[in-house]
C-alpha atoms as a PDB file:
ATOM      1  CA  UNK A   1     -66.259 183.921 194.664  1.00  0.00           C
ATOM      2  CA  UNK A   2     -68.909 181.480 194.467  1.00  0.00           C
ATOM      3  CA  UNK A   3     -68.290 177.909 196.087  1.00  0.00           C
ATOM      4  CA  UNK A   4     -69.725 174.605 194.467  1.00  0.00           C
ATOM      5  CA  UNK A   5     -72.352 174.612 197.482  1.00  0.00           C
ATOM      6  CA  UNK A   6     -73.584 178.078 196.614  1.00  0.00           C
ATOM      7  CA  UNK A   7     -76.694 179.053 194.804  1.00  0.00           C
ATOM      8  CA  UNK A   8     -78.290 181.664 192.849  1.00  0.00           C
ATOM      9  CA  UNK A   9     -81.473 183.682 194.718  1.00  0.00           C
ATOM     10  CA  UNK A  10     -83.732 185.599 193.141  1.00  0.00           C
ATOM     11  CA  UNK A  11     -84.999 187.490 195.684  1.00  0.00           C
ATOM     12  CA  UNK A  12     -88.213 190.838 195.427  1.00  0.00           C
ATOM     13  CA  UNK A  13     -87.679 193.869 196.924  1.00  0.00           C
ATOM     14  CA  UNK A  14     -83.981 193.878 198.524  1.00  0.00           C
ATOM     15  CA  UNK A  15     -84.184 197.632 199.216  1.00  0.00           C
ATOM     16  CA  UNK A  16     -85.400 197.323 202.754  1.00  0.00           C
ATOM     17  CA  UNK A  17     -86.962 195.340 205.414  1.00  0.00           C
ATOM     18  CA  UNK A  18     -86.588 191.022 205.604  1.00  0.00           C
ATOM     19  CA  UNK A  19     -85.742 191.068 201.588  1.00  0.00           C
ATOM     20  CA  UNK A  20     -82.684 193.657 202.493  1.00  0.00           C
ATOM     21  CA  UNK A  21     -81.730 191.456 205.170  1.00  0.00           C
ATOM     22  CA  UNK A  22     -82.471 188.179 203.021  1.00  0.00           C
ATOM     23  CA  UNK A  23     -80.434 189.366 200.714  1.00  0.00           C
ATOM     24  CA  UNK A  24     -77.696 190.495 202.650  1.00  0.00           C
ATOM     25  CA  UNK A  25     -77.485 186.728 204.782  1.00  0.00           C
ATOM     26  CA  UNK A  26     -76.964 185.024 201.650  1.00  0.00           C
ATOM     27  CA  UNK A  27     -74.821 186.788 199.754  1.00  0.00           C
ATOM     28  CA  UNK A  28     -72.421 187.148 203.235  1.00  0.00           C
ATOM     29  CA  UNK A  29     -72.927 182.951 202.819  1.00  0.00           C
ATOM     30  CA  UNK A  30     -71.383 182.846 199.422  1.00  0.00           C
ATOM     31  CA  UNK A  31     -74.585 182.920 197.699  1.00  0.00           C
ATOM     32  CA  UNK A  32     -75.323 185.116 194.218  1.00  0.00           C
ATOM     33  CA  UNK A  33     -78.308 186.915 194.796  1.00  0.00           C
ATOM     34  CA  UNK A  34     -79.944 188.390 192.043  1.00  0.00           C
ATOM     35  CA  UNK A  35     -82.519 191.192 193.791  1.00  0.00           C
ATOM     36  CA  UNK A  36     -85.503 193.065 192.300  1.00  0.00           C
ATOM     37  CA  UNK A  37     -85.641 197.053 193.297  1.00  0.00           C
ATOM     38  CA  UNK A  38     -88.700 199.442 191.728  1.00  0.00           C
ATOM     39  CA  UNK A  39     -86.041 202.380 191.537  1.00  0.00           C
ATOM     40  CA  UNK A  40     -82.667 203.003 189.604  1.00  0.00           C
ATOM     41  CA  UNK A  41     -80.995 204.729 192.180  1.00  0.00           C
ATOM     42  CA  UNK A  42     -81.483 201.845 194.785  1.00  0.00           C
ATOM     43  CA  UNK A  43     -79.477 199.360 192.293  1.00  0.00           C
ATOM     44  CA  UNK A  44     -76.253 201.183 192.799  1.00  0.00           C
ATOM     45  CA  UNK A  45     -76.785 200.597 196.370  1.00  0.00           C
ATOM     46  CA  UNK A  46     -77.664 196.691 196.043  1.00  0.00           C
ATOM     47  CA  UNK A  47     -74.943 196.198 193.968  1.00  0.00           C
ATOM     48  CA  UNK A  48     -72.537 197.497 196.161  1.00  0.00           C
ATOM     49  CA  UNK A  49     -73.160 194.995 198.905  1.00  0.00           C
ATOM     50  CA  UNK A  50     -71.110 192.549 196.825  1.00  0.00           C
ATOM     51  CA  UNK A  51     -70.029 193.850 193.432  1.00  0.00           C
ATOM     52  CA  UNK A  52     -69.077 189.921 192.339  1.00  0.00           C
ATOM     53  CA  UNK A  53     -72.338 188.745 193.052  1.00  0.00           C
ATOM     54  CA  UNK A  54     -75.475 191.118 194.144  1.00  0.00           C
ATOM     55  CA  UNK A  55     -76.864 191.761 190.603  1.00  0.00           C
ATOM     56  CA  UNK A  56     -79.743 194.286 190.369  1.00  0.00           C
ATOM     57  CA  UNK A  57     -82.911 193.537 188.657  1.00  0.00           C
ATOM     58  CA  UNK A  58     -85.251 196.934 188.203  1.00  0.00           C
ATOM     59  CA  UNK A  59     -88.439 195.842 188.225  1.00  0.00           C
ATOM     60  CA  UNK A  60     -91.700 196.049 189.471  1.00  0.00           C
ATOM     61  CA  UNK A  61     -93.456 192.837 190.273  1.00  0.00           C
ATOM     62  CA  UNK A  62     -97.231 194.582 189.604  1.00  0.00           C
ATOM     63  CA  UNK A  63     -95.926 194.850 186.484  1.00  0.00           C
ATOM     64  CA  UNK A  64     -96.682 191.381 185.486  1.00  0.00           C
ATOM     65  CA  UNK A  65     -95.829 191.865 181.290  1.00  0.00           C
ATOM     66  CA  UNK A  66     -92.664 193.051 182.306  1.00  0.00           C
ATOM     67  CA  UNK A  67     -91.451 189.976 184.385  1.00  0.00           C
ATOM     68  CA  UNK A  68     -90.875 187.062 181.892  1.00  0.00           C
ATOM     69  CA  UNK A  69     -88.715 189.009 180.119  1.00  0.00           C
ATOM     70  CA  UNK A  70     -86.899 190.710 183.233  1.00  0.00           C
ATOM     71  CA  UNK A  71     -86.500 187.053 184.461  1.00  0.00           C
ATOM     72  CA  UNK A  72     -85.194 185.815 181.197  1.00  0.00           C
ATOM     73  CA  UNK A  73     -82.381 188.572 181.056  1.00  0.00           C
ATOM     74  CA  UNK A  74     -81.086 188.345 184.604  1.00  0.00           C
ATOM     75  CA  UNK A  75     -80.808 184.182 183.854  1.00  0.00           C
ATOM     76  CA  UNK A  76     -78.806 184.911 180.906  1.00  0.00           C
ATOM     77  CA  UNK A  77     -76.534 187.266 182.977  1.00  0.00           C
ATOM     78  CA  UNK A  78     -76.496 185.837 186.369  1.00  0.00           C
ATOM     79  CA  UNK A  79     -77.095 181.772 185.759  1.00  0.00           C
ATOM     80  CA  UNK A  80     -80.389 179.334 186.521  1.00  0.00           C
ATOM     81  CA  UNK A  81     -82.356 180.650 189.400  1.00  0.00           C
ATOM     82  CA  UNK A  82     -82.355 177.865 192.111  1.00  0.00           C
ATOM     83  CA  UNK A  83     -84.496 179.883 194.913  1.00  0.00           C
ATOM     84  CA  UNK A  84     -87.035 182.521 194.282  1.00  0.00           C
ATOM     85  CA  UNK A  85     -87.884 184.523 197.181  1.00  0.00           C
ATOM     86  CA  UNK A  86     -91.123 186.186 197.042  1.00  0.00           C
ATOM     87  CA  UNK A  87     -90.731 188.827 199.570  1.00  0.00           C
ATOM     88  CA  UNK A  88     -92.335 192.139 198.034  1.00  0.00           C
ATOM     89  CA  UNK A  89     -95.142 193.480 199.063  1.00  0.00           C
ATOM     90  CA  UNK A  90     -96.479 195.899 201.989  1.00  0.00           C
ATOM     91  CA  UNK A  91     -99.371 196.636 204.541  1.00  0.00           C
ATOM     92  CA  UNK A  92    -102.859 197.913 204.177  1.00  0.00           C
ATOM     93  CA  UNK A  93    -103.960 198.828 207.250  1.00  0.00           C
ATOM     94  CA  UNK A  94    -107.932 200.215 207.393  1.00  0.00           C
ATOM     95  CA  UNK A  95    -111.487 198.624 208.282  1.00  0.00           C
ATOM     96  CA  UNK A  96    -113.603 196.911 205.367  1.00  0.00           C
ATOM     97  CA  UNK A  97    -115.991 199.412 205.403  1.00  0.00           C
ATOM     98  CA  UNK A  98    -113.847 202.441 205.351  1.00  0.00           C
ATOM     99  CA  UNK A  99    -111.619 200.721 202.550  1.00  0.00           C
ATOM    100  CA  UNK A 100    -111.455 200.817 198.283  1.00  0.00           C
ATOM    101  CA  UNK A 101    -111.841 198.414 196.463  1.00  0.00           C
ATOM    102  CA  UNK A 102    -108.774 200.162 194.760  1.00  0.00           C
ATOM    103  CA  UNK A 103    -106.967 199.659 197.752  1.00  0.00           C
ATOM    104  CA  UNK A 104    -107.727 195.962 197.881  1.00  0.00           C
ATOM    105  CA  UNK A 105    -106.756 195.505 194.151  1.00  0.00           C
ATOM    106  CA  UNK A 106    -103.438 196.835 194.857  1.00  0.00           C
ATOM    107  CA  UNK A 107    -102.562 195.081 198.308  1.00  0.00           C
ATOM    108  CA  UNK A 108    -103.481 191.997 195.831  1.00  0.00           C
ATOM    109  CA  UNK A 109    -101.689 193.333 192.790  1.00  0.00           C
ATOM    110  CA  UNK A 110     -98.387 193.431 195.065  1.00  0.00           C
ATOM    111  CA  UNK A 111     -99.199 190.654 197.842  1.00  0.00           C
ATOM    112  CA  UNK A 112    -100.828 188.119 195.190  1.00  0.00           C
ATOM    113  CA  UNK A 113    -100.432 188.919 191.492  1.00  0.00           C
ATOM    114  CA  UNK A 114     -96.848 189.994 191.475  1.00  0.00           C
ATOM    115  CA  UNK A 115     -95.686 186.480 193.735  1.00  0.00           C
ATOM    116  CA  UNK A 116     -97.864 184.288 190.924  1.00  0.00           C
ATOM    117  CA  UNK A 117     -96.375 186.032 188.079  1.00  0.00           C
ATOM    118  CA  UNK A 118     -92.832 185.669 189.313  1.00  0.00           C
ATOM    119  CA  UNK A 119     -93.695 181.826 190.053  1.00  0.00           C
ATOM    120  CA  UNK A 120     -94.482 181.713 186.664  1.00  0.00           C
ATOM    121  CA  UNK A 121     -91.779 182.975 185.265  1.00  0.00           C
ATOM    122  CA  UNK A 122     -89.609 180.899 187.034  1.00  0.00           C
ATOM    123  CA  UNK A 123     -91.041 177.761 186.941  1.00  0.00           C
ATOM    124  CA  UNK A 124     -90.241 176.393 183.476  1.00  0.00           C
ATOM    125  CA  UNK A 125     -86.412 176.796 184.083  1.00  0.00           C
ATOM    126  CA  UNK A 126     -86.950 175.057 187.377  1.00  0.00           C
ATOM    127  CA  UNK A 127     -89.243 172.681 185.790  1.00  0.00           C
ATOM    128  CA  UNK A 128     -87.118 171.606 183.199  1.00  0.00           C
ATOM    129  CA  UNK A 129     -83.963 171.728 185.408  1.00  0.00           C
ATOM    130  CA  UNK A 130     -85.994 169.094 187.582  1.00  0.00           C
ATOM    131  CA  UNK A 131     -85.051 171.325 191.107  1.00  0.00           C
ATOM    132  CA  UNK A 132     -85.977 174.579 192.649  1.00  0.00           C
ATOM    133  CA  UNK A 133     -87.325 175.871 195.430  1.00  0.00           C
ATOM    134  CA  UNK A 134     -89.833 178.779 195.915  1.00  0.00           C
ATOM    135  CA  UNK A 135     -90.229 180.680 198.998  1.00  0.00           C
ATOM    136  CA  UNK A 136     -93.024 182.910 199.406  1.00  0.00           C
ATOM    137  CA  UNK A 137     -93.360 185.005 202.169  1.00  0.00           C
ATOM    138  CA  UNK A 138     -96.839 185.271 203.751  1.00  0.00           C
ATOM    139  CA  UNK A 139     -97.289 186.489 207.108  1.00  0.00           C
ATOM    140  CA  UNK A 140     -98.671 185.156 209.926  1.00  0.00           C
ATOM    141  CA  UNK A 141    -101.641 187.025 209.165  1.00  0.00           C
ATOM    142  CA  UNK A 142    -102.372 184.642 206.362  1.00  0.00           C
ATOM    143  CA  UNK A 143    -103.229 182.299 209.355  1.00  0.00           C
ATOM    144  CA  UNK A 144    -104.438 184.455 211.960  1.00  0.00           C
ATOM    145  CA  UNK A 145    -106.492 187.765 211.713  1.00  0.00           C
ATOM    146  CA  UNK A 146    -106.800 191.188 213.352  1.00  0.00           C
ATOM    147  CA  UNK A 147    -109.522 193.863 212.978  1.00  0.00           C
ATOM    148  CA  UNK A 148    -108.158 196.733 210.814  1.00  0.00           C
ATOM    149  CA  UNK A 149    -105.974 194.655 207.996  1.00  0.00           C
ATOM    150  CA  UNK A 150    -108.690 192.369 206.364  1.00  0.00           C
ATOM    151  CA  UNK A 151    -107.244 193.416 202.873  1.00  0.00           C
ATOM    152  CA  UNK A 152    -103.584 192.377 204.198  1.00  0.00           C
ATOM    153  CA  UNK A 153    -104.820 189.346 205.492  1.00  0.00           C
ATOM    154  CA  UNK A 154    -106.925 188.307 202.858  1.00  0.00           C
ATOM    155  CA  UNK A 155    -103.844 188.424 200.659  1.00  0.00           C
ATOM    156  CA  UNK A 156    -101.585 186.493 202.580  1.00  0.00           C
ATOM    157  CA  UNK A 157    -104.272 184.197 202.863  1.00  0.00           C
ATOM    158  CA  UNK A 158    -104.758 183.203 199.251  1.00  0.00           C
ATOM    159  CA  UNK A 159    -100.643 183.385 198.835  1.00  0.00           C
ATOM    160  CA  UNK A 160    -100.338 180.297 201.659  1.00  0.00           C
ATOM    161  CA  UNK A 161    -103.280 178.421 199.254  1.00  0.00           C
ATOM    162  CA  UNK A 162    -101.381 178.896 196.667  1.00  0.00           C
ATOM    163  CA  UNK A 163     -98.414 178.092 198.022  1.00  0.00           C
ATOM    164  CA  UNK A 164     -99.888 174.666 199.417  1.00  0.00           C
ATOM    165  CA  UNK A 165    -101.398 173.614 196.419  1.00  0.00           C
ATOM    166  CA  UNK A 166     -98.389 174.556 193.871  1.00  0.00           C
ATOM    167  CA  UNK A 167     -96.264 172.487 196.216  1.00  0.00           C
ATOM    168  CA  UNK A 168     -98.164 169.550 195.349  1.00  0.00           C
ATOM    169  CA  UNK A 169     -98.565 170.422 191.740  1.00  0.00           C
ATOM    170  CA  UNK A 170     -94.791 170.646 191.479  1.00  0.00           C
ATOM    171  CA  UNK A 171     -93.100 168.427 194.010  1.00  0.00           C
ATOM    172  CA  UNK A 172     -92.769 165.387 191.485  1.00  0.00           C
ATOM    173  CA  UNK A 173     -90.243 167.628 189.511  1.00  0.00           C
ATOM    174  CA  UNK A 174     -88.489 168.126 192.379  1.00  0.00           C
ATOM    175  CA  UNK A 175     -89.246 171.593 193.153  1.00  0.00           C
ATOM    176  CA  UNK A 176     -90.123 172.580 196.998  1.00  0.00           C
ATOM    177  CA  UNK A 177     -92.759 175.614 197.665  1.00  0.00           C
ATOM    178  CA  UNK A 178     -92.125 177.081 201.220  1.00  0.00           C
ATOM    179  CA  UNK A 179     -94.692 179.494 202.792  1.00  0.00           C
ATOM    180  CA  UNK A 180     -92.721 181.919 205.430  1.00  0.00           C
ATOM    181  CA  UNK A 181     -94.604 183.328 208.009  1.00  0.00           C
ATOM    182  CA  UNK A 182     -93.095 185.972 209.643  1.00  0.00           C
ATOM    183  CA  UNK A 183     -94.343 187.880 213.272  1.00  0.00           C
ATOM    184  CA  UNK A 184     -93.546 191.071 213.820  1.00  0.00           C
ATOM    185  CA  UNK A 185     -90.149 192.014 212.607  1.00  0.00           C
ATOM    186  CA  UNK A 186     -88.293 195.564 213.325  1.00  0.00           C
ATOM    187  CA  UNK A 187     -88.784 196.879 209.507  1.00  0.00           C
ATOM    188  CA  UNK A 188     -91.194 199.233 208.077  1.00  0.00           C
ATOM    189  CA  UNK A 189     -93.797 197.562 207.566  1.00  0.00           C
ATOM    190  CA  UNK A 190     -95.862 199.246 210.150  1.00  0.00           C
ATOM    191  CA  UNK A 191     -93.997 202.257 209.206  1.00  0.00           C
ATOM    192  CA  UNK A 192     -93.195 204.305 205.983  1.00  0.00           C
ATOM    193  CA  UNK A 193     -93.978 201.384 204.686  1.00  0.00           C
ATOM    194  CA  UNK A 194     -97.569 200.950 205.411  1.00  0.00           C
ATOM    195  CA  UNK A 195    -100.703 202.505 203.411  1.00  0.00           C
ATOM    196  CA  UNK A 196    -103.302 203.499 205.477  1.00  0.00           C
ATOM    197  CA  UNK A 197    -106.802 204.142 204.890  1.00  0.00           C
ATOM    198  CA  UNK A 198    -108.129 207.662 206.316  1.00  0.00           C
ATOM    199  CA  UNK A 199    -110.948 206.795 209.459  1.00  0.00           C
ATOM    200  CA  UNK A 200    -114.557 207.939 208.280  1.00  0.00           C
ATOM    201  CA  UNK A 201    -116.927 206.009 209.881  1.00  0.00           C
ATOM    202  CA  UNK A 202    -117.368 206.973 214.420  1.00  0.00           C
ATOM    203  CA  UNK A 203    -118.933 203.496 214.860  1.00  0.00           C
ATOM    204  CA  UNK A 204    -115.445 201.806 214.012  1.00  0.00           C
ATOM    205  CA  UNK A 205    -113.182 204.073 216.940  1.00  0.00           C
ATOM    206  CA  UNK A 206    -113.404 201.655 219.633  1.00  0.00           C
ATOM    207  CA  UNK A 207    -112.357 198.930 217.081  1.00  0.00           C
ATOM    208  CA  UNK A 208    -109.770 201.147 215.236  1.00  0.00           C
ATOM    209  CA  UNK A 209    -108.095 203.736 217.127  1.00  0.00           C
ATOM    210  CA  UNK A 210    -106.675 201.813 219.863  1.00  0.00           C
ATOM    211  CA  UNK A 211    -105.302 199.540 216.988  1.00  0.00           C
ATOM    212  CA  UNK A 212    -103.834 201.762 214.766  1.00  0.00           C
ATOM    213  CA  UNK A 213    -101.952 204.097 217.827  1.00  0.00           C
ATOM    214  CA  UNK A 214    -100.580 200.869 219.301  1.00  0.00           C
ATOM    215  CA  UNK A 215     -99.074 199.824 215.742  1.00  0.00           C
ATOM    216  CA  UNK A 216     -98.005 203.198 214.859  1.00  0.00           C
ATOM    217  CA  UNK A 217     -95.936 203.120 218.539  1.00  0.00           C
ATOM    218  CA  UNK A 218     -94.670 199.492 218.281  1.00  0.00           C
ATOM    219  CA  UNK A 219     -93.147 200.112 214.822  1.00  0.00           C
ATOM    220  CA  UNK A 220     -89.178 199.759 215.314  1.00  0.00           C
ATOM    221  CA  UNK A 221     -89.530 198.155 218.458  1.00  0.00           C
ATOM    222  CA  UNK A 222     -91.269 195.220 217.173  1.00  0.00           C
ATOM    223  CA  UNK A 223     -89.217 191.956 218.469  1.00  0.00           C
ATOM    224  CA  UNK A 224     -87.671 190.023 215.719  1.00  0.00           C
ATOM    225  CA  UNK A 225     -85.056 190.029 214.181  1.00  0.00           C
ATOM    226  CA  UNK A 226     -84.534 190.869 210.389  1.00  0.00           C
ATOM    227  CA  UNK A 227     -80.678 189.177 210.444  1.00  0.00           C
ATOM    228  CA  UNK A 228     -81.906 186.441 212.370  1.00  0.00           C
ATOM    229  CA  UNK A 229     -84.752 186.060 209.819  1.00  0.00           C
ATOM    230  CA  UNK A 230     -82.345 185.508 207.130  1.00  0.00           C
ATOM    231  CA  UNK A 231     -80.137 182.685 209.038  1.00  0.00           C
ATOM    232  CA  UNK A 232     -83.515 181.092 208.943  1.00  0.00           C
ATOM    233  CA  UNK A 233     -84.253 181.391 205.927  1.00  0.00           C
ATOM    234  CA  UNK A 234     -80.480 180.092 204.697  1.00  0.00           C
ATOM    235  CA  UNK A 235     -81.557 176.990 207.082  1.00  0.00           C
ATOM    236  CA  UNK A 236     -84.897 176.569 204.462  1.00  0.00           C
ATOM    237  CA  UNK A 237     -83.438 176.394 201.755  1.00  0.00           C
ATOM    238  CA  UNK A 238     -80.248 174.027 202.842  1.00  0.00           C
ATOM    239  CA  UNK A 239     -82.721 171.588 204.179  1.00  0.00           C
ATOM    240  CA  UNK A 240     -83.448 168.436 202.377  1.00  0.00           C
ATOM    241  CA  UNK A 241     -86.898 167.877 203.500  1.00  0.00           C
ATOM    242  CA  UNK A 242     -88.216 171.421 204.344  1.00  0.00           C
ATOM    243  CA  UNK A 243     -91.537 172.450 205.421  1.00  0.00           C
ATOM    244  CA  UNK A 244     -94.901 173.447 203.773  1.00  0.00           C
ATOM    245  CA  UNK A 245     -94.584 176.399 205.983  1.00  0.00           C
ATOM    246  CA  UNK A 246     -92.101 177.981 208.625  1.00  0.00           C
ATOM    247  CA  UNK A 247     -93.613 180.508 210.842  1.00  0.00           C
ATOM    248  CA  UNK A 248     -91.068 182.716 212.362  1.00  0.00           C
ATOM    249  CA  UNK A 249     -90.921 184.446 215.630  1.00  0.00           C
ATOM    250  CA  UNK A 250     -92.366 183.482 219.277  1.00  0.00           C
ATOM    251  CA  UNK A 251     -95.007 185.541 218.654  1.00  0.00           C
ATOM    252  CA  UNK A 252     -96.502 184.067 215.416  1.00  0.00           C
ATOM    253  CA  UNK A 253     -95.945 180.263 216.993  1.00  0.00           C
ATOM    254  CA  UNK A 254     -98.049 181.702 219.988  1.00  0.00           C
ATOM    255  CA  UNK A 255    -101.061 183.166 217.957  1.00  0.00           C
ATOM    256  CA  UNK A 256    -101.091 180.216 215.419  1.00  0.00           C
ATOM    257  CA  UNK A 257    -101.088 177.570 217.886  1.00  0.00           C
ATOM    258  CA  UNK A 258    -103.813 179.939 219.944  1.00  0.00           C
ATOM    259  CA  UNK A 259    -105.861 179.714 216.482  1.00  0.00           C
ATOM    260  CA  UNK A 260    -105.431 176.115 216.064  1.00  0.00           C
ATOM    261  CA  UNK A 261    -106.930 174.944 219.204  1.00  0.00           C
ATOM    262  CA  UNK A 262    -109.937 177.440 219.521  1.00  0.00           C
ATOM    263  CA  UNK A 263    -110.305 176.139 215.681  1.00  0.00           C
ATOM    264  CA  UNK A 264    -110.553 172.617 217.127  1.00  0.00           C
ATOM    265  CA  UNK A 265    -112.833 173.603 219.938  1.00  0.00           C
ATOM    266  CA  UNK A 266    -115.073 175.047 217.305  1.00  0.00           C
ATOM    267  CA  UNK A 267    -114.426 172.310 215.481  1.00  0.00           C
ATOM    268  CA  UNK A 268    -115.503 169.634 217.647  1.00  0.00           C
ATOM    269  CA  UNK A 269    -118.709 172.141 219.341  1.00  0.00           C
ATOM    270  CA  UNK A 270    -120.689 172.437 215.722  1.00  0.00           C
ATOM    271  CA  UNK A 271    -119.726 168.621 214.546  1.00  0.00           C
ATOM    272  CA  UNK A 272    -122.933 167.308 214.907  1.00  0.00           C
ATOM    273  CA  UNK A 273    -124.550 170.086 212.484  1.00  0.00           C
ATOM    274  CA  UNK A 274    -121.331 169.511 210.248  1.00  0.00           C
ATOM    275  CA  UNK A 275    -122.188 165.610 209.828  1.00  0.00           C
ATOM    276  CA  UNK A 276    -125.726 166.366 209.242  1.00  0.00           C
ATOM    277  CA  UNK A 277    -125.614 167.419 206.163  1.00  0.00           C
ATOM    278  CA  UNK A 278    -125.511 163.970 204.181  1.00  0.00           C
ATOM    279  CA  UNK A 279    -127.689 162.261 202.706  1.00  0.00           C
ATOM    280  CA  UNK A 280    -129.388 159.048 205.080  1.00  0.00           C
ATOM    281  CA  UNK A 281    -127.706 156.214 205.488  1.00  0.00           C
ATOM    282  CA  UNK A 282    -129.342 153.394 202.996  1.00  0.00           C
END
């Protein structure tokens, strides 16, 4: 039974990984949680974790014609959406050179397109309602970046734009836009999960190789933890004044601060040629 504190989640891609465990955290916090799954057979399963109040929602968020109508039915069934979760998506792991551009039009068609055109199916409700909050889950490679997942990172990268400049576009309706940056969690993401690009090119096995064994032997032992993800996230959203953006895990604080302060040493070492580009004084 739902409480007068509770709210109603719509949350992408509950059959596995953080949106499994997002998922799970709020609707064992009283929450209804209405979760998107890209196969029939995995709504049964969904549903089951709370019959009263895990509703299923089969859809795939590439298939952006399909969503404002998808949206529209499960708020007629399940009640306003007060927090989307962006959390579907997956890995591309493979060098520029050796990549598609098919495979970077579908890491962007799941990591980019399909976030955007749930936003915007969500946001006139939220709009009108004059409160919401959107949580889209980046990574923090959309902040930092490794050789050998320029597609993934370039994705993320655009989502915490977008996610910073929305925010401001929508906070005087009263709607909050969280970016969540996760580390590495123990999910599949380096697993099953992850498409990989077939290596081609010798000159790219120093880079690559080392790289791709070391991610293929940390996957399940990776050091967060997908439960305690999902306590954070419940924090998030409870919080009257949250953040732009949360990173989560030790290890994502450690490489983003890393990145911050060799970005101001950089900073500060080229600032003469960065101020001499204006035009002369008088």
């Amino acid at each position: 039974m739902m409480n007068d504190l509770s709210k109603t989640f719509l949350i992408t891609g509950v059959s596995s990984g953080l949106g499994r465990a997002f998922a799970a955290g709020a609707l064992a916090a009283g929450h209804q949680v209405i979760g998107t799954v890209r196969r029939a057979e995995d709504a049964g399963r969904f549903a089951a974790l709370a019959p009263d109040r895990a509703c299923p929602l089969v859809l795939d968020v590439t298939d952006y014609d399909a969503i404002p109508e998808a949206v529209a039915r499960a708020e007629a069934a399940a009640g306003p959406i007060d927090v989307l979760v962006n959390n579907a998506g997956y890995g591309h792991e493979g060098v520029l050179e050796e990549s598609s551009l098919d495979d970077l039009r579908r890491q962007f068609a799941a990591n980019l397109f399909g976030p955007v055109a749930m936003i915007k199916a969500v946001l006139p409700g939220m709009r009108a309602r004059r409160r919401g909050h959107i949580v889209n889950v980046t990574s923090m490679g959309g902040f930092i970046t490794m050789p050998g997942i320029s597609f993934y990172c370039g994705s993320k990268f655009a989502l915490e734009g977008i996610s910073e400049a929305l925010g401001k576009e929508v906070a005087p309706f009263g709607i909050r836009v969280t970016a969540l940056a996760p580390g590495q969690f123990r999910t599949d993401w380096a697993g099953r999960s992850m498409d990989r690009t077939p290596r081609s090119i010798p000159d790219y096995d120093g880079v690559m190789d080392p790289i791709r064994a070391a991610r293929q032997a940390k996957s399940g032992h990776q050091p967060g933890d997908p439960d305690k993800a999902a306590q954070a996230l419940l924090a998030l959203v409870a919080a009257d004044a949250p953040p732009v953006r949360l990173l989560l895990g030790a290890d994502a604080l450690g490489l983003v601060t890393q990145k911050l302060e060799a970005m101001r040493d950089e900073i500060a070492t080229w600032e003469p040629l960065s101020r001499s580009t204006g035009f002369a004084a008088g």
